[in-house]
N, C-alpha and C. Protein backbone atom coordinates (compact mmCIF):
# COMPACT_ATOMS: atom_id res chain seq x y z
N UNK A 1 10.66 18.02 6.25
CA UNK A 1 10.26 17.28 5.06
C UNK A 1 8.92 16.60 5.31
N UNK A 2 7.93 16.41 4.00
CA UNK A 2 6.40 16.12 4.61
C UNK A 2 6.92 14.63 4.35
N UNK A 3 5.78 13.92 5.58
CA UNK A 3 6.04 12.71 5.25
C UNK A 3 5.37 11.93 4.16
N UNK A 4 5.84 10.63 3.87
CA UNK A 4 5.42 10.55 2.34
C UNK A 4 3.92 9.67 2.47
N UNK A 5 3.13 10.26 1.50
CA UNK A 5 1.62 9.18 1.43
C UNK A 5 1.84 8.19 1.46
N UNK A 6 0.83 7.41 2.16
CA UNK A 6 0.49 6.28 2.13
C UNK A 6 -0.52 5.73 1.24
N UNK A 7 0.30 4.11 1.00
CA UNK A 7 -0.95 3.52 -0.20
C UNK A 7 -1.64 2.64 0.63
N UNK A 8 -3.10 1.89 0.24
CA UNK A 8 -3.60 1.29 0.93
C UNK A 8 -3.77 -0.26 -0.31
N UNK A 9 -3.44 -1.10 0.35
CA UNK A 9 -3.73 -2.34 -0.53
C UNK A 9 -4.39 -3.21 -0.29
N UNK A 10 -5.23 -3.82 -0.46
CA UNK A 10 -6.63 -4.99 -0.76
C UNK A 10 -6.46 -5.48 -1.54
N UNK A 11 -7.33 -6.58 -1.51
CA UNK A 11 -7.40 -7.42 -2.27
C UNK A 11 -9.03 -7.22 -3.11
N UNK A 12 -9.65 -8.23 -3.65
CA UNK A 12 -10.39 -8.27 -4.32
C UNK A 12 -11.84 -8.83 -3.36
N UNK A 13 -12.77 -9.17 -3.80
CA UNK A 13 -13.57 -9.57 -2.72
C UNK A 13 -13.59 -11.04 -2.70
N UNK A 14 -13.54 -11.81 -1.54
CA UNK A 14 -13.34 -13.03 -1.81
C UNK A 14 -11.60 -13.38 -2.20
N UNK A 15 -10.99 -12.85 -1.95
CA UNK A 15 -9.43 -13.75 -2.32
C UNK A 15 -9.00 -14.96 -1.91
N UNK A 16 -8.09 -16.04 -2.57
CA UNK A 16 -7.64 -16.74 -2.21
C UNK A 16 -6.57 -16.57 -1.64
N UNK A 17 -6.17 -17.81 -0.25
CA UNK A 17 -4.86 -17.75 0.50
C UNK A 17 -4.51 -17.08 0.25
N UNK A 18 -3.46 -17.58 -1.16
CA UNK A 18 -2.19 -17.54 -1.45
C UNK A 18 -2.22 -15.95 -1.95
N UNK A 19 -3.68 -15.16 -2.56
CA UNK A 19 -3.90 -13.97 -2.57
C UNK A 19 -3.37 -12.99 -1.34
N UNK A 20 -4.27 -13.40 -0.26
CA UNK A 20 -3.72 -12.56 1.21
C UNK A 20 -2.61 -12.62 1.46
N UNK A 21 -1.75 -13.69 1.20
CA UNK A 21 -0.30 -14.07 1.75
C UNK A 21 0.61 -13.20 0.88
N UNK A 22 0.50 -13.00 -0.67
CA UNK A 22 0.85 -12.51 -1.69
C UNK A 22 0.41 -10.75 -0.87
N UNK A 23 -0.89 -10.38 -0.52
CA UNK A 23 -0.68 -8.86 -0.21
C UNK A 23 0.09 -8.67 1.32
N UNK A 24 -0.01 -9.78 1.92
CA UNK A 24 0.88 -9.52 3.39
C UNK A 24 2.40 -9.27 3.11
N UNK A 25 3.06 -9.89 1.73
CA UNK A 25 4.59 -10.41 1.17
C UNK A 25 5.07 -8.38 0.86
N UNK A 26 3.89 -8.35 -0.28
CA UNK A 26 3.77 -7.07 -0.84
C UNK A 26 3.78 -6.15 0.58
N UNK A 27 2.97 -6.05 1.24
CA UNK A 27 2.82 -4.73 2.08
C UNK A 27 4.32 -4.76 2.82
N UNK A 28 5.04 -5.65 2.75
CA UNK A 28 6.13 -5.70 4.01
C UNK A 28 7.68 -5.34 2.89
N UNK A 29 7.56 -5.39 1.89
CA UNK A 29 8.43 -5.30 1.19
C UNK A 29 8.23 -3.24 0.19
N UNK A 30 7.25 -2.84 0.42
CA UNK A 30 6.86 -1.92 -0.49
C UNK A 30 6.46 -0.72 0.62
N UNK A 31 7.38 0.30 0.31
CA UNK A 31 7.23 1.44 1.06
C UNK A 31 5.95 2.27 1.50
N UNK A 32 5.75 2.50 2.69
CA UNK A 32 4.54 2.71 2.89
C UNK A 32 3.54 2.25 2.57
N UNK A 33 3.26 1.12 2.63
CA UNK A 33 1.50 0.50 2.16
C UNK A 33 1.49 0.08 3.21
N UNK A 34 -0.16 0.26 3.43
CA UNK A 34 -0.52 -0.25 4.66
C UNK A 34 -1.83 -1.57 3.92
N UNK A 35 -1.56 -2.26 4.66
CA UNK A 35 -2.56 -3.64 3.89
C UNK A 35 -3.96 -3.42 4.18
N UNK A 36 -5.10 -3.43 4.02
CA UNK A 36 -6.20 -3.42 4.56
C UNK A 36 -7.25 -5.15 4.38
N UNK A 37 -7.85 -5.68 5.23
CA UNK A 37 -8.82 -6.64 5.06
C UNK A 37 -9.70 -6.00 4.40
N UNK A 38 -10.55 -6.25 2.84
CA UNK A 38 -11.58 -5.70 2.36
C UNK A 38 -12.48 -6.10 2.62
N UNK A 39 -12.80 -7.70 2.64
CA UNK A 39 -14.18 -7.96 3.49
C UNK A 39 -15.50 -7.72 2.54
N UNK A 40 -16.31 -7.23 2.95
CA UNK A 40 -17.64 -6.84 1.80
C UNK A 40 -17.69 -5.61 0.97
N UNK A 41 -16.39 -4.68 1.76
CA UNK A 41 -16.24 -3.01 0.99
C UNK A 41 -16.77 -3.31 -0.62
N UNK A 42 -17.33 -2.61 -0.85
CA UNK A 42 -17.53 -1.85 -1.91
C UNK A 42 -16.56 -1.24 -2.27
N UNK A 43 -15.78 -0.58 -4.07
CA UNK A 43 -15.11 -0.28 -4.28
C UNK A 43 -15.22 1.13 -3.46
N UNK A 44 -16.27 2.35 -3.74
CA UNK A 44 -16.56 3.54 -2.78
C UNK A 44 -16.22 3.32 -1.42
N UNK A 45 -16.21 2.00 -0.63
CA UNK A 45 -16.23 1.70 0.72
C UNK A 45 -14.96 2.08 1.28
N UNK A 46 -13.95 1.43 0.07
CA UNK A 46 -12.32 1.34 0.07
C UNK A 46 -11.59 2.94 -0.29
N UNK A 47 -12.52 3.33 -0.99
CA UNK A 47 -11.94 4.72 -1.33
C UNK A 47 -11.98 5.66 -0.10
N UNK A 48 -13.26 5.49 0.61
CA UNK A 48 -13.68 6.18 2.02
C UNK A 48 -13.22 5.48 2.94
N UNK A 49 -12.25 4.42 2.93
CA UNK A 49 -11.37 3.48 3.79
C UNK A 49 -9.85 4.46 3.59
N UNK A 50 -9.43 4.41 2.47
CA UNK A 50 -8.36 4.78 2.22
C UNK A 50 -8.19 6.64 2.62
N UNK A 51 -9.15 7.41 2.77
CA UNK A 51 -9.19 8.05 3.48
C UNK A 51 -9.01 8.29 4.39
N UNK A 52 -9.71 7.99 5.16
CA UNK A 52 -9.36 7.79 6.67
C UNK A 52 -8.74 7.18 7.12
N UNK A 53 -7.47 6.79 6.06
CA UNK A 53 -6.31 5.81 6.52
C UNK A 53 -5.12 7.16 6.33
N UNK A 54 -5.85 8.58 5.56
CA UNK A 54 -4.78 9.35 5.05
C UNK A 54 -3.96 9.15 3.60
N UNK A 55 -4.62 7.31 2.60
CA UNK A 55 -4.01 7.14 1.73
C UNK A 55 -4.62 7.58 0.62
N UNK A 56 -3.67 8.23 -0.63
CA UNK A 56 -4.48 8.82 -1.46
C UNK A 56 -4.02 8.29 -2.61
N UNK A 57 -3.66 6.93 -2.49
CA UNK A 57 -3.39 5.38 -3.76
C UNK A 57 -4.34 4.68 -3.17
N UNK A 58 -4.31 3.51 -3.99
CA UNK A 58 -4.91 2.48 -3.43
C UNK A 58 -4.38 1.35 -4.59
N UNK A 59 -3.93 0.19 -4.32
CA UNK A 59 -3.92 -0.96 -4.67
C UNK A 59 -4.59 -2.23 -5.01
N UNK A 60 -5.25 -2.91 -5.43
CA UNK A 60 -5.97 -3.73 -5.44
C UNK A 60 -5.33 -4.86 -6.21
N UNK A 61 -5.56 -6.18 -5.64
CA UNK A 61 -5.24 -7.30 -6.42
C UNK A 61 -5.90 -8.09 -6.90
N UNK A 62 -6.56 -8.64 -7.94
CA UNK A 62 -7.70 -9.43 -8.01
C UNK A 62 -7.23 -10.86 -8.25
N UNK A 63 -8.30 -11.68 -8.12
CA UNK A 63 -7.56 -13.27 -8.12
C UNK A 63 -8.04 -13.37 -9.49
N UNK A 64 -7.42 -14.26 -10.57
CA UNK A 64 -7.50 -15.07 -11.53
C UNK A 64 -7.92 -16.61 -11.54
N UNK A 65 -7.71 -16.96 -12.72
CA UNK A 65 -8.10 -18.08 -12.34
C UNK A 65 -6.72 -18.99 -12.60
N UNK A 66 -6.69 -20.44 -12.10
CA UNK A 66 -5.20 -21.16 -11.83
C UNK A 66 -4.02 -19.78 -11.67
N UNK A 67 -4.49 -19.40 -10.48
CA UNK A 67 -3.07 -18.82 -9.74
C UNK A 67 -2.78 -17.86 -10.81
N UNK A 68 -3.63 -17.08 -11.67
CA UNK A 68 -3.48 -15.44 -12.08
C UNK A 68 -4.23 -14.72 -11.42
N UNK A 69 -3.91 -13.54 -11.92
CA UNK A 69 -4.64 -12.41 -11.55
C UNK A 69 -4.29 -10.97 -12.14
N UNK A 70 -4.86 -10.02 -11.40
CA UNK A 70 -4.39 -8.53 -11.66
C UNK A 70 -4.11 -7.79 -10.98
N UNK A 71 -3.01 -7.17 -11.25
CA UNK A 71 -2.54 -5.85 -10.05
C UNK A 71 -3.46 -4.40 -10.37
N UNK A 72 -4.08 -3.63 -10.03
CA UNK A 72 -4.89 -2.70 -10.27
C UNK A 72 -4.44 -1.34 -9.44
N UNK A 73 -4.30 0.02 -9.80
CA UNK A 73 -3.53 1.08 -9.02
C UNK A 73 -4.55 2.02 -9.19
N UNK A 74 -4.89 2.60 -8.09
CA UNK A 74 -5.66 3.62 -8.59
C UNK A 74 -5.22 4.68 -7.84
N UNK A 75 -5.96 6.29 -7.73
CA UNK A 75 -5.89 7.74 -7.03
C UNK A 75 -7.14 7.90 -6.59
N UNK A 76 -6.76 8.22 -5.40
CA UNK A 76 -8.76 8.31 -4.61
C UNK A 76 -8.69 9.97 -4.84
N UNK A 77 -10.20 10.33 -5.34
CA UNK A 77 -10.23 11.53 -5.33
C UNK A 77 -11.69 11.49 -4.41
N UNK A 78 -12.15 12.86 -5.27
CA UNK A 78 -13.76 13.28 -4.35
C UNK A 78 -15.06 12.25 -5.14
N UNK A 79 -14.57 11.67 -6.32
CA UNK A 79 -15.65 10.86 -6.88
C UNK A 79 -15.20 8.84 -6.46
N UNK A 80 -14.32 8.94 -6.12
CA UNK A 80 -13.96 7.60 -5.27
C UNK A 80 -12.52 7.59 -5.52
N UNK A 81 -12.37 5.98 -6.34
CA UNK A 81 -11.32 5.64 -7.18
C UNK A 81 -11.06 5.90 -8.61
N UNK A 82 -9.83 6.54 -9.04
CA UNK A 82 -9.71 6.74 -10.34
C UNK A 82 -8.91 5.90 -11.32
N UNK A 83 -8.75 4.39 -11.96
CA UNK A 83 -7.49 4.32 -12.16
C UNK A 83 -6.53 4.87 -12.73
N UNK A 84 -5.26 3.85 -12.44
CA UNK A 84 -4.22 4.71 -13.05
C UNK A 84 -3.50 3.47 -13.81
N UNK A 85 -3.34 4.05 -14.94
CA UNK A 85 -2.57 2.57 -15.61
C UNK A 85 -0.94 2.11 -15.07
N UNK A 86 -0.37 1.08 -15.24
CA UNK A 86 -0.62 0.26 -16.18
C UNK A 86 -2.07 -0.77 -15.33
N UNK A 87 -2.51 -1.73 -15.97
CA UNK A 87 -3.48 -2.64 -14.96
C UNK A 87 -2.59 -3.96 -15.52
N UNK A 88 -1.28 -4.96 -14.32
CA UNK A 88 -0.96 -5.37 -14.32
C UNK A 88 -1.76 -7.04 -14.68
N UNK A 89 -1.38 -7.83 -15.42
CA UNK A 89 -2.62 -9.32 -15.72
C UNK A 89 -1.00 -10.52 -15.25
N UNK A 90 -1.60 -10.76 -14.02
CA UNK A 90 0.03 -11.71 -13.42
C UNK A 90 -0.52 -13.29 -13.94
N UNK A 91 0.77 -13.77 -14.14
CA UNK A 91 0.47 -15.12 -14.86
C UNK A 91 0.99 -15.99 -13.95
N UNK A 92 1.77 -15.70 -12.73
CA UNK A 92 2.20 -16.23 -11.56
C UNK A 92 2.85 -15.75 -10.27
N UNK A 93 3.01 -16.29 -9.34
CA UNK A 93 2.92 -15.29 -8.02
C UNK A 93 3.87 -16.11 -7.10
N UNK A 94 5.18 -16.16 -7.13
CA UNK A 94 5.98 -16.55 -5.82
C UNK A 94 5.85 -15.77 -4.64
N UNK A 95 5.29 -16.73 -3.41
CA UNK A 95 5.06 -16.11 -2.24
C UNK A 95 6.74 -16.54 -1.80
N UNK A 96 7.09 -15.47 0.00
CA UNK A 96 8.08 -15.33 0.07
C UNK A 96 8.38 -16.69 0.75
N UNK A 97 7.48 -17.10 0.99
CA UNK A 97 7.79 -18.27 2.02
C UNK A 97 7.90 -19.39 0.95
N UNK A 98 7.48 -19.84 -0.48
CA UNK A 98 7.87 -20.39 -0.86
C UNK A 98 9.89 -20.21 -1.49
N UNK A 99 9.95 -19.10 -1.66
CA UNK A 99 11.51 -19.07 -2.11
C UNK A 99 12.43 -19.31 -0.70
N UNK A 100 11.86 -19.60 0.53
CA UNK A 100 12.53 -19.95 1.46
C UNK A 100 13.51 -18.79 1.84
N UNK A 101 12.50 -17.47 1.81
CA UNK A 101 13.22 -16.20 2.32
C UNK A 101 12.49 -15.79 3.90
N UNK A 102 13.60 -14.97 4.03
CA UNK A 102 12.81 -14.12 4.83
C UNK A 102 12.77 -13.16 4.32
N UNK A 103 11.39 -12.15 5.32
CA UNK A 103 10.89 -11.10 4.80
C UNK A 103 11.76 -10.05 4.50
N UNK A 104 11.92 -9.15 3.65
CA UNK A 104 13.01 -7.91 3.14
C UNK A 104 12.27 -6.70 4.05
N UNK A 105 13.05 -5.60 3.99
CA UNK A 105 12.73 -4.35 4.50
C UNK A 105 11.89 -3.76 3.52
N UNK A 106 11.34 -2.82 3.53
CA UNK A 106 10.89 -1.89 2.53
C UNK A 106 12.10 -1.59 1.20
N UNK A 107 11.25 -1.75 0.12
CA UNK A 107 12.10 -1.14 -0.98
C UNK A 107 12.63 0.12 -0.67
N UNK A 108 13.97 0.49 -1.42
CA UNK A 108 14.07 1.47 -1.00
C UNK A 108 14.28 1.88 -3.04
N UNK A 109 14.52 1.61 -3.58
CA UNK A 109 14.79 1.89 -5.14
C UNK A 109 13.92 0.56 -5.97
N UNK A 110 13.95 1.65 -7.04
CA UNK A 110 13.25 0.21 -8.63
C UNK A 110 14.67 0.05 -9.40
N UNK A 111 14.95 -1.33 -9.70
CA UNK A 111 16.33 -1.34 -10.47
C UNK A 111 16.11 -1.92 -11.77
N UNK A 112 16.69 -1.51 -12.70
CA UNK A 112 16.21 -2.29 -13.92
C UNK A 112 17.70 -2.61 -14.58
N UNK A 113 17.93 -3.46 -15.55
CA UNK A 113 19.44 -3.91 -15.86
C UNK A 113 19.43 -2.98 -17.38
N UNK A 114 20.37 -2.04 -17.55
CA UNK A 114 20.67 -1.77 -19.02
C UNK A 114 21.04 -2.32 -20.23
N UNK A 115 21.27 -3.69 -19.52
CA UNK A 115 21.85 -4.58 -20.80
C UNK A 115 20.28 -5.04 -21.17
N UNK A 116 19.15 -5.06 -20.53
CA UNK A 116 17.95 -5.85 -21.08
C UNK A 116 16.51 -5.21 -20.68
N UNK A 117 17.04 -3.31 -20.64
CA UNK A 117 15.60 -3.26 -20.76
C UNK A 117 15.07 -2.16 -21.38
N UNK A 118 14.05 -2.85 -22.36
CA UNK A 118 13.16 -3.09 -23.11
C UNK A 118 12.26 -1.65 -22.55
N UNK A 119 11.77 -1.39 -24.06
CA UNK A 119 10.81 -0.09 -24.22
C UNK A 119 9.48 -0.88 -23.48
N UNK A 120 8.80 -1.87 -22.59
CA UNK A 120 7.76 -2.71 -22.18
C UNK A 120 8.57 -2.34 -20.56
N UNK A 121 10.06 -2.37 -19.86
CA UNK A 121 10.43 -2.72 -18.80
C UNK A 121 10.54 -1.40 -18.57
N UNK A 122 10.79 -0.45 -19.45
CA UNK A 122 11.17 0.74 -19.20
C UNK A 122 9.66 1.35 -18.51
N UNK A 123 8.57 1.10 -19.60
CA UNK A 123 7.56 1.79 -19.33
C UNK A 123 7.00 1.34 -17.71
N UNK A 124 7.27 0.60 -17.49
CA UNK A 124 6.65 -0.52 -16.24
C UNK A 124 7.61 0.07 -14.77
N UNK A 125 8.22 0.15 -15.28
CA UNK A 125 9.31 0.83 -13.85
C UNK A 125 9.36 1.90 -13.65
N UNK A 126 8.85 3.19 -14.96
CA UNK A 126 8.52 4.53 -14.97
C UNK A 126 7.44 4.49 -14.39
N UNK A 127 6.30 3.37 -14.45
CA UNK A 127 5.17 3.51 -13.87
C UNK A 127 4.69 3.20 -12.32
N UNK A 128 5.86 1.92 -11.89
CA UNK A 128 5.66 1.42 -10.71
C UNK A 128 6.50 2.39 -9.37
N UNK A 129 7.52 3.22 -9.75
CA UNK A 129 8.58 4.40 -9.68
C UNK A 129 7.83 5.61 -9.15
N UNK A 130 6.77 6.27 -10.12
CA UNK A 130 5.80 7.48 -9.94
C UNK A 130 4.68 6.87 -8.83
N UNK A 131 4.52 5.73 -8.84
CA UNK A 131 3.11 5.25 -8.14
C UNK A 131 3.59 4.89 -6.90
N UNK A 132 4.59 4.13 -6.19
CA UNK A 132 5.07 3.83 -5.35
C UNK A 132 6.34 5.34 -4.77
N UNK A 133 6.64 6.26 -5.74
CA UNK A 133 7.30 7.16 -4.65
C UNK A 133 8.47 6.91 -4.19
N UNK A 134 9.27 5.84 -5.62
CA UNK A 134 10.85 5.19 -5.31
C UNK A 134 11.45 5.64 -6.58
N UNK A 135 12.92 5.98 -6.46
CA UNK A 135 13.77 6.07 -7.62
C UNK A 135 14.36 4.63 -8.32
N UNK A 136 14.23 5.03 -9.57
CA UNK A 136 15.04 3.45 -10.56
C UNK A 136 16.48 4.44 -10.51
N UNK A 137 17.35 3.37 -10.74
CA UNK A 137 18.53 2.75 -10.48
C UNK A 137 19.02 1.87 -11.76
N UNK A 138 19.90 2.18 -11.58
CA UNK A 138 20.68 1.10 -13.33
C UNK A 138 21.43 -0.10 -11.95
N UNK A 139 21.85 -1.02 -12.18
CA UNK A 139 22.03 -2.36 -11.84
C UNK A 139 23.79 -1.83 -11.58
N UNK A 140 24.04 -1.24 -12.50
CA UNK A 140 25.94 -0.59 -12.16
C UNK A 140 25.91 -0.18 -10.84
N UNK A 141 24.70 0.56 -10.83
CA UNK A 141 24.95 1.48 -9.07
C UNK A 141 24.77 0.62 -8.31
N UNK A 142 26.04 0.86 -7.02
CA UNK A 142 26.22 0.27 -6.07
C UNK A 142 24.91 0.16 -5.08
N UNK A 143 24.05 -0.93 -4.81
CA UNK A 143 23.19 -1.18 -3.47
C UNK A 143 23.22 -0.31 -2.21
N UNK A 144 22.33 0.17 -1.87
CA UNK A 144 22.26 0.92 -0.39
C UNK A 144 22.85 -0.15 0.32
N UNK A 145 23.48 0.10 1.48
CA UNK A 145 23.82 -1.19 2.54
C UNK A 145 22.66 -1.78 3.47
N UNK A 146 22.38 -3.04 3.09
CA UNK A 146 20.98 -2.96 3.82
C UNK A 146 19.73 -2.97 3.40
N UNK A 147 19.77 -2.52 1.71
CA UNK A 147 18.60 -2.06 1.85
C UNK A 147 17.72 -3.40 0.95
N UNK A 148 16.71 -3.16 0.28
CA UNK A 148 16.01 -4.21 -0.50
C UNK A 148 15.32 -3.48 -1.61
N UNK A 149 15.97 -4.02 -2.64
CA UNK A 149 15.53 -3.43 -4.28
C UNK A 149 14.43 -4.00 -5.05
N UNK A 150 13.36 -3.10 -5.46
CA UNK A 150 12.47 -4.10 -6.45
C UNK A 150 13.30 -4.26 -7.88
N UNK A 151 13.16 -5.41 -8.16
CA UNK A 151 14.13 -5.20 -9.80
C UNK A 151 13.41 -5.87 -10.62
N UNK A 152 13.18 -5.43 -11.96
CA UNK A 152 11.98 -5.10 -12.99
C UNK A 152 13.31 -5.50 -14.26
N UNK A 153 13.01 -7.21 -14.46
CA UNK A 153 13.62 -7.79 -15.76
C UNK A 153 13.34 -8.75 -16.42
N UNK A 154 13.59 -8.94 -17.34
CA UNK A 154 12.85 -10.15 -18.10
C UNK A 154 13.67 -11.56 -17.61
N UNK A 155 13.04 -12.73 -18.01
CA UNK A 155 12.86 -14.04 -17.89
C UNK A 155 13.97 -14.68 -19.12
N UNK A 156 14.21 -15.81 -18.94
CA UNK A 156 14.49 -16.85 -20.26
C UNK A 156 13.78 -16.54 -21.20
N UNK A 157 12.42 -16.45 -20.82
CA UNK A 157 11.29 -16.58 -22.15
C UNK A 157 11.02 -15.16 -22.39
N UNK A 158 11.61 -14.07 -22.15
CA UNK A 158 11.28 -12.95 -22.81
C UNK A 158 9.86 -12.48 -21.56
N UNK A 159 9.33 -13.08 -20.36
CA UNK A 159 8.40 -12.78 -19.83
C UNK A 159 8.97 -11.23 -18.35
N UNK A 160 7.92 -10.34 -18.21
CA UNK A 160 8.85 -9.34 -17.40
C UNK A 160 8.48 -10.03 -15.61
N UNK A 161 9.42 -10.02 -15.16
CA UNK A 161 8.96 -10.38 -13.96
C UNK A 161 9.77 -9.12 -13.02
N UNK A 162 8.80 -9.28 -11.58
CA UNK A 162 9.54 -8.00 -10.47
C UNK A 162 9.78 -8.79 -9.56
N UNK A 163 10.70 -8.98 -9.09
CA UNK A 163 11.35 -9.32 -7.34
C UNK A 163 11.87 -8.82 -6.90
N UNK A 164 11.92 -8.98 -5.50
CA UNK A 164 13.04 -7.88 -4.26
C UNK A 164 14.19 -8.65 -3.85
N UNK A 165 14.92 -7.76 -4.10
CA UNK A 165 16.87 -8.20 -3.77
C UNK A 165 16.72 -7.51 -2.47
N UNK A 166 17.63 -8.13 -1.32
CA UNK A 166 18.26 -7.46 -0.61
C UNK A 166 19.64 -7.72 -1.05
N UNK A 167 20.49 -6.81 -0.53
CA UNK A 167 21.85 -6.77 -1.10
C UNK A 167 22.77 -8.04 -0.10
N UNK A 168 22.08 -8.27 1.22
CA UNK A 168 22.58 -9.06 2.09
C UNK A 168 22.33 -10.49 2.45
N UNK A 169 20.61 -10.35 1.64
CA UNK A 169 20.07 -11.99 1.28
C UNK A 169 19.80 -12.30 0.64
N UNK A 170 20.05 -11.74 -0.58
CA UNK A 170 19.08 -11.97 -2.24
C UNK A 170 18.06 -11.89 -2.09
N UNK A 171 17.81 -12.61 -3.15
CA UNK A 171 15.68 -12.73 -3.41
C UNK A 171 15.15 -12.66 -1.76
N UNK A 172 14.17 -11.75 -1.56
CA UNK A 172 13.48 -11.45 -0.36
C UNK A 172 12.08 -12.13 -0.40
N UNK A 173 11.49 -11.78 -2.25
CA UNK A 173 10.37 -12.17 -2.16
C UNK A 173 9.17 -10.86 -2.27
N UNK A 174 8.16 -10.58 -2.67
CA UNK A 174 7.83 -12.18 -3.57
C UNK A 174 8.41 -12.16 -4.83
N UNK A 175 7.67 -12.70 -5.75
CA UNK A 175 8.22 -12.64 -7.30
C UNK A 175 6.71 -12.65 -8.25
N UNK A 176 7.01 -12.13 -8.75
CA UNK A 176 5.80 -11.59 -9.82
C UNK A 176 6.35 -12.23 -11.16
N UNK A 177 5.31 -12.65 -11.89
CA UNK A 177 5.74 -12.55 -13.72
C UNK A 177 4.34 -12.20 -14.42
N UNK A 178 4.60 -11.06 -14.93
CA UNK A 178 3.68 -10.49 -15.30
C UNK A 178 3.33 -11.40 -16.98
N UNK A 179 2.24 -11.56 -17.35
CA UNK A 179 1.94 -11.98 -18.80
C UNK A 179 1.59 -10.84 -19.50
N UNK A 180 0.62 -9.85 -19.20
CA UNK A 180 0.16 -8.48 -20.02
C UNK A 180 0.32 -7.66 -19.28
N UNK A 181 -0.22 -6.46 -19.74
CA UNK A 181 -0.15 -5.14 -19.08
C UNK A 181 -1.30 -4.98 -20.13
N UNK A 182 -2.16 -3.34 -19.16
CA UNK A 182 -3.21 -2.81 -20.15
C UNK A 182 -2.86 -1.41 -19.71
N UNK A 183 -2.20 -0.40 -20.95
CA UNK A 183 -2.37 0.95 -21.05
C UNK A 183 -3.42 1.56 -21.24
C-alpha cells in the first residue's frame, strides 16, 4: 500500500504566539502534516518547500485581527500553489493547553452528528475529509479504541466549530469556531 501524502503547514508571515502554538496543536493532532517554520518564504518559496518535503497540500494559517484569522488549503503543482476551497475565516482558536488537555494522537476519522448537520457542516467535512485523506463517520459508530476524532458541529449559537475527541480523554484540542467560509 503507497504511503499516504504529506501536507505541509505554515503559518502566515509574521504570526502570532498563540498562531505557532495553534499550528504545533494542529500538526500533532492531524494526520500526516508536517509543520514547517515559514520565516521570510515567499508563497513560491513554500510551494518549492513543500516539495522537497514530498508534500503535495499545503496549509496555511493567517493571523487576524483580535485572535481571528484564516485557514487556507491549497495543491502545489508546477505553477506553485493552487487553492482549494473552502478558505476557512476563524473567529476563535482554543489552544490545547488552554482546555487543560493533553496532546491527542493523529485523527484517525471526521465525525459529524446526524441529528445536527446542516447542508454548511456537511459541505465542510466533505471538504476537510478529501483534503486531509480521513473518512467521516456518523457519531452512532462506535470510536476506534484509542483513537482521536475531528468532530465538525455546531455551537449554542448556531456557530460551526471542529475539535478532537479522543475516545479515552475527550476534548484533545484544539478547538476551532469557524465564523465564515469562502467557496
Amino acid at each position: 500500500m503507497a504511503e499516504p501524502k504529506k501536507i505541509l503547514l505554515t503559518t502566515s508571515r509574521e504570526p502570532t504566539a498563540k498562531i505557532r502554538t495553534f499550528c504545533n496543536d494542529l500538526a500533532q493532532v492531524m494526520p500526516n502534516v508536517m509543520r514547517v517554520n515559514r520565516g521570510k518564504m515567499s508563497t513560491d518559496e513554500v510551494a518549492e518547500k513543500a516539495l522537497e518535503l514530498d508534500a503535495m497540500k499545503v496549509v496555511i494559517v493567517d493571523r487576524g485581527h483580535a485572535g481571528s484569522g484564516t485557514i487556507k488549503f491549497f495543491k502545489v503543482d508546477e505553477s506553485g500553489l493552487v487553492s482549494i476551497p473552502p478558505i476557512i475565516h476563524v473567529s476563535s482558536i482554543t489552544l490545547t493547553r488552554e482546555l487543560g488537555a493533553s496532546r491527542g494522537k493523529p485523527a484517525v476519522s471526521l465525525v459529524t452528528s446526524p441529528s445536527e448537520t446542516s447542508k454548511e457542516i456537511s459541505r465542510l467535512a466533505g471538504a476537510l475529509s478529501k483534503f486531509f485523506n480521513i473518512p467521516i463517520l456518523l457519531t452512532s459508530k462506535p470510536f476506534e479504541v484509542g483513537s482521536t476524532v475531528m468532530t465538525v458541529s455546531c455551537d449554542k449559537t448556531d456557530r460551526i466549530v471542529a475539535t478532537f475527541v479522543s475516545e479515552s480523554s475527550g476534548e484533545v484540542g484544539p478547538r476551532i469556531v469557524v465564523s465564515s467560509m469562502e467557496w
